[in-house]
N, C-alpha and C. Protein backbone atom coordinates (compact mmCIF):
# COMPACT_ATOMS: atom_id res chain seq x y z
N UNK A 1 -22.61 -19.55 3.26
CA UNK A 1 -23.21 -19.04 4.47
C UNK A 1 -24.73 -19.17 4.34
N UNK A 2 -25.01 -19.30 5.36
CA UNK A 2 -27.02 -19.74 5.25
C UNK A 2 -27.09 -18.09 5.22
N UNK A 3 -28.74 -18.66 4.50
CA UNK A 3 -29.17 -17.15 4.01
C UNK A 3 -29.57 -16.03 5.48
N UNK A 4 -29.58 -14.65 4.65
CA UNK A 4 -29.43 -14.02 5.65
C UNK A 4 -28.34 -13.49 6.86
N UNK A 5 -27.25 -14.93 7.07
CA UNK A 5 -26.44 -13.99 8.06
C UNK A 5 -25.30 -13.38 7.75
N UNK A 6 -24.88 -13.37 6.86
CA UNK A 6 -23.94 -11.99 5.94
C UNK A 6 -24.60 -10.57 6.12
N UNK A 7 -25.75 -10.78 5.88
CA UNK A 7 -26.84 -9.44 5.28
C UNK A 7 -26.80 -8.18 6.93
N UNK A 8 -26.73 -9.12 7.78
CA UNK A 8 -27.40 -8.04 9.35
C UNK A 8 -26.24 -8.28 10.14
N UNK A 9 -25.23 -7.61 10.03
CA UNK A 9 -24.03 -7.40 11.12
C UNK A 9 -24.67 -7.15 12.39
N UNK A 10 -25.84 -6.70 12.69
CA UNK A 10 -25.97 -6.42 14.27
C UNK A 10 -25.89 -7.43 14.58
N UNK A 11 -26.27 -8.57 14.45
CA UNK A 11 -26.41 -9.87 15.07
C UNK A 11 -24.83 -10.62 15.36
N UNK A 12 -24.44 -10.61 16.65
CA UNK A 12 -23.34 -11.13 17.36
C UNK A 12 -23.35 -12.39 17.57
N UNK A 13 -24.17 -12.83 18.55
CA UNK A 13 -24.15 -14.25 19.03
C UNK A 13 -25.20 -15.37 18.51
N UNK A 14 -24.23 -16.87 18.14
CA UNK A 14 -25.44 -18.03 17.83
C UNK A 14 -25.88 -19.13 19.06
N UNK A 15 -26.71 -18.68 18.46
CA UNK A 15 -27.87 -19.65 19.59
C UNK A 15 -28.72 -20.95 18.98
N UNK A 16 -28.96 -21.70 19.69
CA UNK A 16 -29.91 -22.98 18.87
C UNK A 16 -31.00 -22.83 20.07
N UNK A 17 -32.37 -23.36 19.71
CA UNK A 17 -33.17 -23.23 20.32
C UNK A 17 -34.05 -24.67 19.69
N UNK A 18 -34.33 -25.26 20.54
CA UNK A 18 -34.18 -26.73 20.65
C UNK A 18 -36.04 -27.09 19.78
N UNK A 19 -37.02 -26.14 20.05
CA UNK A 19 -38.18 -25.70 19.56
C UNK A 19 -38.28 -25.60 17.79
N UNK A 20 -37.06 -24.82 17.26
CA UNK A 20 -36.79 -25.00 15.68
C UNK A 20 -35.25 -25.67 15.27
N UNK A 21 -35.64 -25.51 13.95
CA UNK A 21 -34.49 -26.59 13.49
C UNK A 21 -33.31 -25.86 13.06
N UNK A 22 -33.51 -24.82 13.14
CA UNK A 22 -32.35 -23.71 12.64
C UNK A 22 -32.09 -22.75 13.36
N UNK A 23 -30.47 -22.77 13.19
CA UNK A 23 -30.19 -21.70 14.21
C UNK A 23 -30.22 -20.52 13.69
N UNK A 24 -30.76 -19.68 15.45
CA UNK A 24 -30.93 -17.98 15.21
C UNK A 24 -29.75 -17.24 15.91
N UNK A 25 -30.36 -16.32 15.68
CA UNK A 25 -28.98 -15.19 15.68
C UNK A 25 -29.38 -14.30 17.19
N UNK A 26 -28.79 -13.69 18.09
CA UNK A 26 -28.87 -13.16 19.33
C UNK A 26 -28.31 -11.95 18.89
N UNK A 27 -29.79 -10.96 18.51
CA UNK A 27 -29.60 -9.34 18.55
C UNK A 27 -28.72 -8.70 18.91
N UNK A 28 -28.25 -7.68 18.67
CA UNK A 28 -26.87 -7.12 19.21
C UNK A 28 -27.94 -6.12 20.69
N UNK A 29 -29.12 -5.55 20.60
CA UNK A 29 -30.10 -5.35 21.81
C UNK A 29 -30.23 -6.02 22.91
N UNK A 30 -30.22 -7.24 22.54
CA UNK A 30 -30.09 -8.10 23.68
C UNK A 30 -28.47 -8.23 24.51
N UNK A 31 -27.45 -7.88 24.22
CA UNK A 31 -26.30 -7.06 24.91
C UNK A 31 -26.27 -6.95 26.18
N UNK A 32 -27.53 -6.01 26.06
CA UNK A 32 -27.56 -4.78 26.90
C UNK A 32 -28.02 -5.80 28.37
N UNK A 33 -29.15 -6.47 27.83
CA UNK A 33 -30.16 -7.62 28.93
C UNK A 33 -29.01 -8.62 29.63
N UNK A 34 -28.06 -8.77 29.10
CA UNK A 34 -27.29 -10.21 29.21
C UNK A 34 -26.34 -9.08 30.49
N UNK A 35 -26.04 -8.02 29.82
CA UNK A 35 -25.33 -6.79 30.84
C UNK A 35 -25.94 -6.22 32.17
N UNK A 36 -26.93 -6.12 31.79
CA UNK A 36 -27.89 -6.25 33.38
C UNK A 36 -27.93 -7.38 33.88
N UNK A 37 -27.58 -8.65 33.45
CA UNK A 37 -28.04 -9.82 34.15
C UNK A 37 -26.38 -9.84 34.77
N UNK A 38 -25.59 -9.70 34.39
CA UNK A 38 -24.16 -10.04 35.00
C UNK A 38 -24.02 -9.09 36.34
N UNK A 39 -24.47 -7.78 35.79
CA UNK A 39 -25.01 -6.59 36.84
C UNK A 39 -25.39 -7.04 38.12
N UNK A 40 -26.23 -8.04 38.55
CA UNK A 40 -27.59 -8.65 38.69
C UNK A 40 -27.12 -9.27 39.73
N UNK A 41 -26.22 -10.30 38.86
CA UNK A 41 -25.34 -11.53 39.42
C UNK A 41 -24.48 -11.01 40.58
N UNK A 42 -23.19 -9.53 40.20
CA UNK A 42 -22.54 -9.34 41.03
C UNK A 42 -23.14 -8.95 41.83
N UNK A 43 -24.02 -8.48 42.15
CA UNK A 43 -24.97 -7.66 43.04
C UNK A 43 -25.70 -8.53 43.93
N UNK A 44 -25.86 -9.83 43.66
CA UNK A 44 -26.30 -10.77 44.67
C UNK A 44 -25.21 -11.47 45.05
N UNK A 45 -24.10 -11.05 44.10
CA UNK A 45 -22.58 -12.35 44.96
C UNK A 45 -22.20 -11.53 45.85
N UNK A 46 -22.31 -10.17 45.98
CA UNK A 46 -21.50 -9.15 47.06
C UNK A 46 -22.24 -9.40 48.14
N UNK A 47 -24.13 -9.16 48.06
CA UNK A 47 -25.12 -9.18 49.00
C UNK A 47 -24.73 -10.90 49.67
N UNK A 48 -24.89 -12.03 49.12
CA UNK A 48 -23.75 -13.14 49.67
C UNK A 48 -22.78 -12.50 50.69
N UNK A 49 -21.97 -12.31 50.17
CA UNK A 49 -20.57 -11.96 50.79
C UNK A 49 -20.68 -11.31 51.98
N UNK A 50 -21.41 -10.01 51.64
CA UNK A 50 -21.21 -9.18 52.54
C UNK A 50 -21.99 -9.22 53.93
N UNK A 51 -23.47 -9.88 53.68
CA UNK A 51 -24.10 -10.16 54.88
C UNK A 51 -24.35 -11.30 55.11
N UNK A 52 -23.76 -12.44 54.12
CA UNK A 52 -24.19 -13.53 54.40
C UNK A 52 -25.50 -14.62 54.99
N UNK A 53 -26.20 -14.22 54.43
CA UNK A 53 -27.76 -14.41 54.30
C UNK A 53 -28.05 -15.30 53.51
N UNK A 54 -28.61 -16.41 53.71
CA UNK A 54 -29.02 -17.04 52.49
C UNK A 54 -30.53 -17.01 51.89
N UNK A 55 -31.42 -15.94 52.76
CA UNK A 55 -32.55 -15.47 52.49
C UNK A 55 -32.47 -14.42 51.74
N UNK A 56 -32.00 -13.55 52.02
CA UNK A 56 -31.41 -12.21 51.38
C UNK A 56 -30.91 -12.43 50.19
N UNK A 57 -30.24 -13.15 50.13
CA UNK A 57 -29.05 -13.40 48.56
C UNK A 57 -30.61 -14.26 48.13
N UNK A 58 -31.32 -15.44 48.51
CA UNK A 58 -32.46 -15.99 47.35
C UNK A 58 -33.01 -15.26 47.13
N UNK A 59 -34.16 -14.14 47.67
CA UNK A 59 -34.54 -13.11 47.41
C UNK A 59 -34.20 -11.88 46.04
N UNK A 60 -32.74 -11.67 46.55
CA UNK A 60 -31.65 -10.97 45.47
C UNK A 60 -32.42 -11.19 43.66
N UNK A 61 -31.48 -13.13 43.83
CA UNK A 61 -31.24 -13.45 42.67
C UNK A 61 -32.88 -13.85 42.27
N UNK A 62 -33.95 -14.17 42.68
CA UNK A 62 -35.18 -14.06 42.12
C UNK A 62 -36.15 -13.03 41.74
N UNK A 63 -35.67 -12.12 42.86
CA UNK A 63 -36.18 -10.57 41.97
C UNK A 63 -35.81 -10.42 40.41
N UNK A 64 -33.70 -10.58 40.39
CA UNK A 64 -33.43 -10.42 39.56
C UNK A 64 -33.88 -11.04 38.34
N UNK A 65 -34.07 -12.33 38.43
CA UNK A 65 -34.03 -13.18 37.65
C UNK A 65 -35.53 -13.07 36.79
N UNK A 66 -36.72 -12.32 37.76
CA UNK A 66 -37.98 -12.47 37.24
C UNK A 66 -37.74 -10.94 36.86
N UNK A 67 -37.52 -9.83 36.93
CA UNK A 67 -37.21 -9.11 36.00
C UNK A 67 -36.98 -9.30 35.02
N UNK A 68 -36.14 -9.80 34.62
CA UNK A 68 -35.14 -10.57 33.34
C UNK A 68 -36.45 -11.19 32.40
N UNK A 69 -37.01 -12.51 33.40
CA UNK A 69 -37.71 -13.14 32.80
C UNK A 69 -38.82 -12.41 32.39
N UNK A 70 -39.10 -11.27 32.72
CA UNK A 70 -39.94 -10.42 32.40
C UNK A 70 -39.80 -9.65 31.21
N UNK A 71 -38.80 -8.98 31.37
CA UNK A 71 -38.36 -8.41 30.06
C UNK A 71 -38.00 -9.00 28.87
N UNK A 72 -37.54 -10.45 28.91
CA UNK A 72 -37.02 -11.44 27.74
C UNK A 72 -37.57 -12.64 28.19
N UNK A 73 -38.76 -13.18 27.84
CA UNK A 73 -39.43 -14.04 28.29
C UNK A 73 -38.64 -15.53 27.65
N UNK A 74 -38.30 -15.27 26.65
CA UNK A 74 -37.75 -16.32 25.76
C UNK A 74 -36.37 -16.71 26.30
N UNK A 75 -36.29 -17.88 26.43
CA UNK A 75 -35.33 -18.58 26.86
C UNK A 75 -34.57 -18.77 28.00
N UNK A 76 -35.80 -18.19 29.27
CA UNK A 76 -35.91 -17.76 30.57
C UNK A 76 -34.62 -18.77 31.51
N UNK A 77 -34.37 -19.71 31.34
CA UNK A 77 -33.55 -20.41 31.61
C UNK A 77 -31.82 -19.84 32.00
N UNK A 78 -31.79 -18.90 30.66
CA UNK A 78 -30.17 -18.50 30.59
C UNK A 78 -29.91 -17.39 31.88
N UNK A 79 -31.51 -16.87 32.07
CA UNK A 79 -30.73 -15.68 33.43
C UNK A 79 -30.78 -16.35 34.52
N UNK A 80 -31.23 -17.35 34.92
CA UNK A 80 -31.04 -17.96 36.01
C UNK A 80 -29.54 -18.32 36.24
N UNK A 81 -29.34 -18.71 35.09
CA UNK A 81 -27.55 -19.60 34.81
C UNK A 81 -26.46 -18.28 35.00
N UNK A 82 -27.08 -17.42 34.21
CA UNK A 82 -26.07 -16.23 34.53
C UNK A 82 -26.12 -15.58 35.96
N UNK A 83 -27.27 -14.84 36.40
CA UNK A 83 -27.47 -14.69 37.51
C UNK A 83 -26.85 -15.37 39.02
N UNK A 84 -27.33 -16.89 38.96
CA UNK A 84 -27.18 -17.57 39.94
C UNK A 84 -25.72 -17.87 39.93
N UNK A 85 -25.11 -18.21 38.97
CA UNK A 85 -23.74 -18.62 38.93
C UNK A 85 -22.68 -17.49 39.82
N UNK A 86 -22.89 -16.52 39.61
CA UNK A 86 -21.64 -15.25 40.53
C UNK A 86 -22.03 -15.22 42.03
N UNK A 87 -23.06 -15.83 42.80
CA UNK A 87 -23.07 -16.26 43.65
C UNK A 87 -22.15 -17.26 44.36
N UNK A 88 -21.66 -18.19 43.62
CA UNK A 88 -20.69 -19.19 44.37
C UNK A 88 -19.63 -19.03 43.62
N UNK A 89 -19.80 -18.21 42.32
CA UNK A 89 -18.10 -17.61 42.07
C UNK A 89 -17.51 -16.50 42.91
N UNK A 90 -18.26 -15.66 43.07
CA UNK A 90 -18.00 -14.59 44.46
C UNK A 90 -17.49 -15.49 45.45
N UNK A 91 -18.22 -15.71 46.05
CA UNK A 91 -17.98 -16.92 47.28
C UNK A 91 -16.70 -17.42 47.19
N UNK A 92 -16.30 -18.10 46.09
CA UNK A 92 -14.98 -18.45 45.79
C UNK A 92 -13.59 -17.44 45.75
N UNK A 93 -14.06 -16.14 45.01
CA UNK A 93 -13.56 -15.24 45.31
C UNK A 93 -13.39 -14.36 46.34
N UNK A 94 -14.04 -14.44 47.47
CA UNK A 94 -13.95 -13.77 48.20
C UNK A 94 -12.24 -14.61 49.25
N UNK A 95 -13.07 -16.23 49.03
CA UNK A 95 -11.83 -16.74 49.55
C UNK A 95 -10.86 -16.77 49.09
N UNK A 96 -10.32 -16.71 47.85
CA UNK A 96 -8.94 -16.74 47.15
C UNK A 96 -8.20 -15.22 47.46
N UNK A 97 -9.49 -13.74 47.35
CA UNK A 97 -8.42 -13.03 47.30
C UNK A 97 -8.38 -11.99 48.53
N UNK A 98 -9.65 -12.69 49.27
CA UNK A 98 -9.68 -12.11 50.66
C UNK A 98 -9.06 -12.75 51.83
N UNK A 99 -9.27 -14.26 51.60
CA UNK A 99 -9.20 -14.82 53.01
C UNK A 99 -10.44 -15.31 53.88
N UNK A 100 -11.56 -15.07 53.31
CA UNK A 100 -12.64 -14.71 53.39
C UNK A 100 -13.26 -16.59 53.59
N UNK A 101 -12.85 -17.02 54.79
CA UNK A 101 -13.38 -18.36 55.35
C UNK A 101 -14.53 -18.86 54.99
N UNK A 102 -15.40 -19.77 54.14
CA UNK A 102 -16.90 -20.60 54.16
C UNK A 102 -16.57 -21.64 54.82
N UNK A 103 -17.37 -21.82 55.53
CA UNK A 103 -17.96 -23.77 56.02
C UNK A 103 -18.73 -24.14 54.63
N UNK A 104 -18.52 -25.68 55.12
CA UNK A 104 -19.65 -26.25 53.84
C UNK A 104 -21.14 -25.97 53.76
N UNK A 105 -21.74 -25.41 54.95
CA UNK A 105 -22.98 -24.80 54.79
C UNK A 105 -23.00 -23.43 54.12
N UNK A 106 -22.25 -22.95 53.88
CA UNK A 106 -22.24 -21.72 53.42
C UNK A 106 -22.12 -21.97 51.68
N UNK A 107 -20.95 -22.72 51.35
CA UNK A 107 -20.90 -23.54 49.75
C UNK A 107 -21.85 -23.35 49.31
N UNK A 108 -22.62 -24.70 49.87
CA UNK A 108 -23.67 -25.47 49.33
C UNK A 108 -25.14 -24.44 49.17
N UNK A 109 -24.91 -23.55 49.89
CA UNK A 109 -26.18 -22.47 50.01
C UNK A 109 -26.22 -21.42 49.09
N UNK A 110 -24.66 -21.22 48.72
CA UNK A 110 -24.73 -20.43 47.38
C UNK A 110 -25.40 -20.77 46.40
N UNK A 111 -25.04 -22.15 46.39
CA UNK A 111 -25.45 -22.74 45.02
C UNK A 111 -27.06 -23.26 44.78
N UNK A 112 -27.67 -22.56 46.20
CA UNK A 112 -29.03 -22.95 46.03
C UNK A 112 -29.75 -21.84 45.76
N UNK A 113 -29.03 -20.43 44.82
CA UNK A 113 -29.78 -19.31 44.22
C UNK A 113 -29.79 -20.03 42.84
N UNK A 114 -29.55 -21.15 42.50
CA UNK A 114 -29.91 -21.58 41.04
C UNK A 114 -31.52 -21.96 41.37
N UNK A 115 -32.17 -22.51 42.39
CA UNK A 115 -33.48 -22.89 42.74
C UNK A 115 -34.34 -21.29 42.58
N UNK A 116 -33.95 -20.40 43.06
CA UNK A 116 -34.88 -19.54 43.44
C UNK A 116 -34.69 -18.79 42.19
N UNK A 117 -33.61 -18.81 41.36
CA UNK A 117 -33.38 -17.97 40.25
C UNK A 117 -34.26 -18.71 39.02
N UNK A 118 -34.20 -19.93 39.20
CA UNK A 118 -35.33 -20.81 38.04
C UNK A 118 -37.24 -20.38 38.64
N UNK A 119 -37.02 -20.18 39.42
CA UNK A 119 -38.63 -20.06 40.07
C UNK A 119 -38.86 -18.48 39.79
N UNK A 120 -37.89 -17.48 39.74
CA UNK A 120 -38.02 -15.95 39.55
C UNK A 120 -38.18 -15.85 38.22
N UNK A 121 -37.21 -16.71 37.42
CA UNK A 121 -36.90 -16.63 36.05
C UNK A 121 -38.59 -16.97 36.10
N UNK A 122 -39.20 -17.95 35.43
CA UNK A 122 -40.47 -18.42 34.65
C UNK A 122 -41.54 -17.73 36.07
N UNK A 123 -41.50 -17.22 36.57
CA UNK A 123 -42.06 -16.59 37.50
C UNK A 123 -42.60 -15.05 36.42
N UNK A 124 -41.85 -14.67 35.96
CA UNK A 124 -41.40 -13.79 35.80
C UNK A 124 -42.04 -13.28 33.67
N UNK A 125 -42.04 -14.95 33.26
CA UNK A 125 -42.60 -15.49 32.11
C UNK A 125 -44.04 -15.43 32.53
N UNK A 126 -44.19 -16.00 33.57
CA UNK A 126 -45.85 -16.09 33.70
C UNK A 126 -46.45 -14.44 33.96
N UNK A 127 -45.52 -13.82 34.78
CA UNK A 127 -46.10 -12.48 34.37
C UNK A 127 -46.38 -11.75 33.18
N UNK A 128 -45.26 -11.92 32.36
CA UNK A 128 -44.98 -11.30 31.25
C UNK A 128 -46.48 -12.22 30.17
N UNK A 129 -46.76 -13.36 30.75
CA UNK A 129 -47.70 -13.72 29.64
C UNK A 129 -48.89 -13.19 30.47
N UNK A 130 -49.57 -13.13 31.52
CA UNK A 130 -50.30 -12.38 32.32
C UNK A 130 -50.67 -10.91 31.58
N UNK A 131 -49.79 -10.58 31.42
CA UNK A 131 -49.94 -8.61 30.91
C UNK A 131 -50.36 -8.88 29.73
N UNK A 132 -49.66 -9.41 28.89
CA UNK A 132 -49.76 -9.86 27.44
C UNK A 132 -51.39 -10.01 27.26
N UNK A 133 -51.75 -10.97 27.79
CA UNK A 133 -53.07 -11.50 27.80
C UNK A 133 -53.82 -10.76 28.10
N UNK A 134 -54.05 -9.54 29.38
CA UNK A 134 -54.81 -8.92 29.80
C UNK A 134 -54.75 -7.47 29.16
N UNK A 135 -54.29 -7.32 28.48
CA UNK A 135 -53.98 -6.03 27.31
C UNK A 135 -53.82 -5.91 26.53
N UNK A 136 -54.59 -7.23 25.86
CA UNK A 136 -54.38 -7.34 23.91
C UNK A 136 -55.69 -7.06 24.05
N UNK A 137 -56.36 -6.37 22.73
CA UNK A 137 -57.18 -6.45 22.39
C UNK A 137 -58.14 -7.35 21.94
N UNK A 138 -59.31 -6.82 22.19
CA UNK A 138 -60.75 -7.84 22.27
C UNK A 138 -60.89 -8.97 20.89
N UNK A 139 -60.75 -9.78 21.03
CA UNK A 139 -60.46 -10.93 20.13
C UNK A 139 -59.36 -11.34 19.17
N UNK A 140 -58.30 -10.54 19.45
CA UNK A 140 -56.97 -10.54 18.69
C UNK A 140 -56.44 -11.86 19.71
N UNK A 141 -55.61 -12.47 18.77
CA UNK A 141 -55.32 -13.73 19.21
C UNK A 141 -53.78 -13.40 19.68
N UNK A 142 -53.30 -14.34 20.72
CA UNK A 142 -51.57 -13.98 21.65
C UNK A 142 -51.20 -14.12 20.61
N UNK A 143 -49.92 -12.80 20.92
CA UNK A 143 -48.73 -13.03 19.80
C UNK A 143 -47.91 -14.30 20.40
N UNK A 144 -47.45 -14.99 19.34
CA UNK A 144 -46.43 -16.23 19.45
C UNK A 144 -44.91 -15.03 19.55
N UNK A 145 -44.02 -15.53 20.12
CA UNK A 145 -42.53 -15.01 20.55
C UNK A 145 -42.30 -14.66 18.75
N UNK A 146 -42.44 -15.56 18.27
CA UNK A 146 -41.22 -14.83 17.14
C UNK A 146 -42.46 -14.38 15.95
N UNK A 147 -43.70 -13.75 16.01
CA UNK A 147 -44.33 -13.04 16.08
C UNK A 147 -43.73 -11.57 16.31
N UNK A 148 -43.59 -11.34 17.53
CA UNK A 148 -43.28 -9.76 17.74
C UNK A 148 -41.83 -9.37 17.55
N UNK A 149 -42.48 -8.09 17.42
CA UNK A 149 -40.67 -7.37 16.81
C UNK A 149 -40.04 -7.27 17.75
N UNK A 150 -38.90 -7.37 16.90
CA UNK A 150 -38.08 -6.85 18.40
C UNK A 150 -37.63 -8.02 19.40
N UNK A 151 -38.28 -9.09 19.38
CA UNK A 151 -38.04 -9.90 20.00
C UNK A 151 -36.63 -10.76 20.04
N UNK A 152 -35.90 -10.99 21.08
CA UNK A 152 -34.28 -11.29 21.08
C UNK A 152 -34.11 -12.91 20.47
N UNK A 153 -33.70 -12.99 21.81
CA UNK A 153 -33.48 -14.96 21.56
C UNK A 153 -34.86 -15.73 21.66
């Protein structure tokens, strides 16, 4: 076993991150983030569903998504994917176990909260490096991601 991952049972999930050459380990803390993001997701597939908006639902999933990207700046990509995706799985579901009719404009519009969820997501990074920057102290240099504690994926 490579060194180290015997030693820290909290660590659940592997991840590669295309930046280093070795794979890291996904905090058992970070859980919780991946659990709000599914949260997130259903919560913009219902807002879909229920009022059928496709302003409303982009809105939804880019709030969500720049939250996210806010709170876990690193690897901003995955809440978009999680997020945006229960949008046109809802959708799907609504028709299998409702009855619940789409036209193809309706489809195709789900699947365009992956656009607004990538723009919320690093939206959301640029904030998080924004604060960072404007509240470090006077000549202390940015922390790099795997620098700070605590830090997930």
């Amino acid at each position: 076993m490579p060194d180290g991952w015997g030693k820290n049972p909290a660590r659940v999930f592997i991840n590669t991150d295309a930046r280093t050459p070795h794979i890291y380990m996904t905090r058992k803390n970070d859980i919780l983030f991946y659990m709000l993001a599914v949260l997130l997701g259903l919560a913009a597939g219902f807002t879909e569903i229920t009022i059928s908006d496709l302003l409303v639902t982009a809105i939804v999933v880019m709030f969500a998504t720049m939250v996210l990207g806010f709170l876990r700046p690193q690897n901003a990509w995955r809440w978009t994917l999680i997020v945006a995706a229960f949008v046109p799985l809802l959708r799907l579901a609504a028709y299998l176990f409702l009855g619940q009719r789409s036209d193809r404009a309706q489809i195709w519009e789900s699947a365009l909260g992956f656009v607004t969820g990538a723009v919320g997501a690093y939206a959301g990074v640029l904030g998080r490096l924004g604060v960072d920057t404007l509240f470090r102290e006077h000549g202390e240099e940015p922390a790099r991601p795997e620098d700070r504690k605590g830090a997930g994926s």
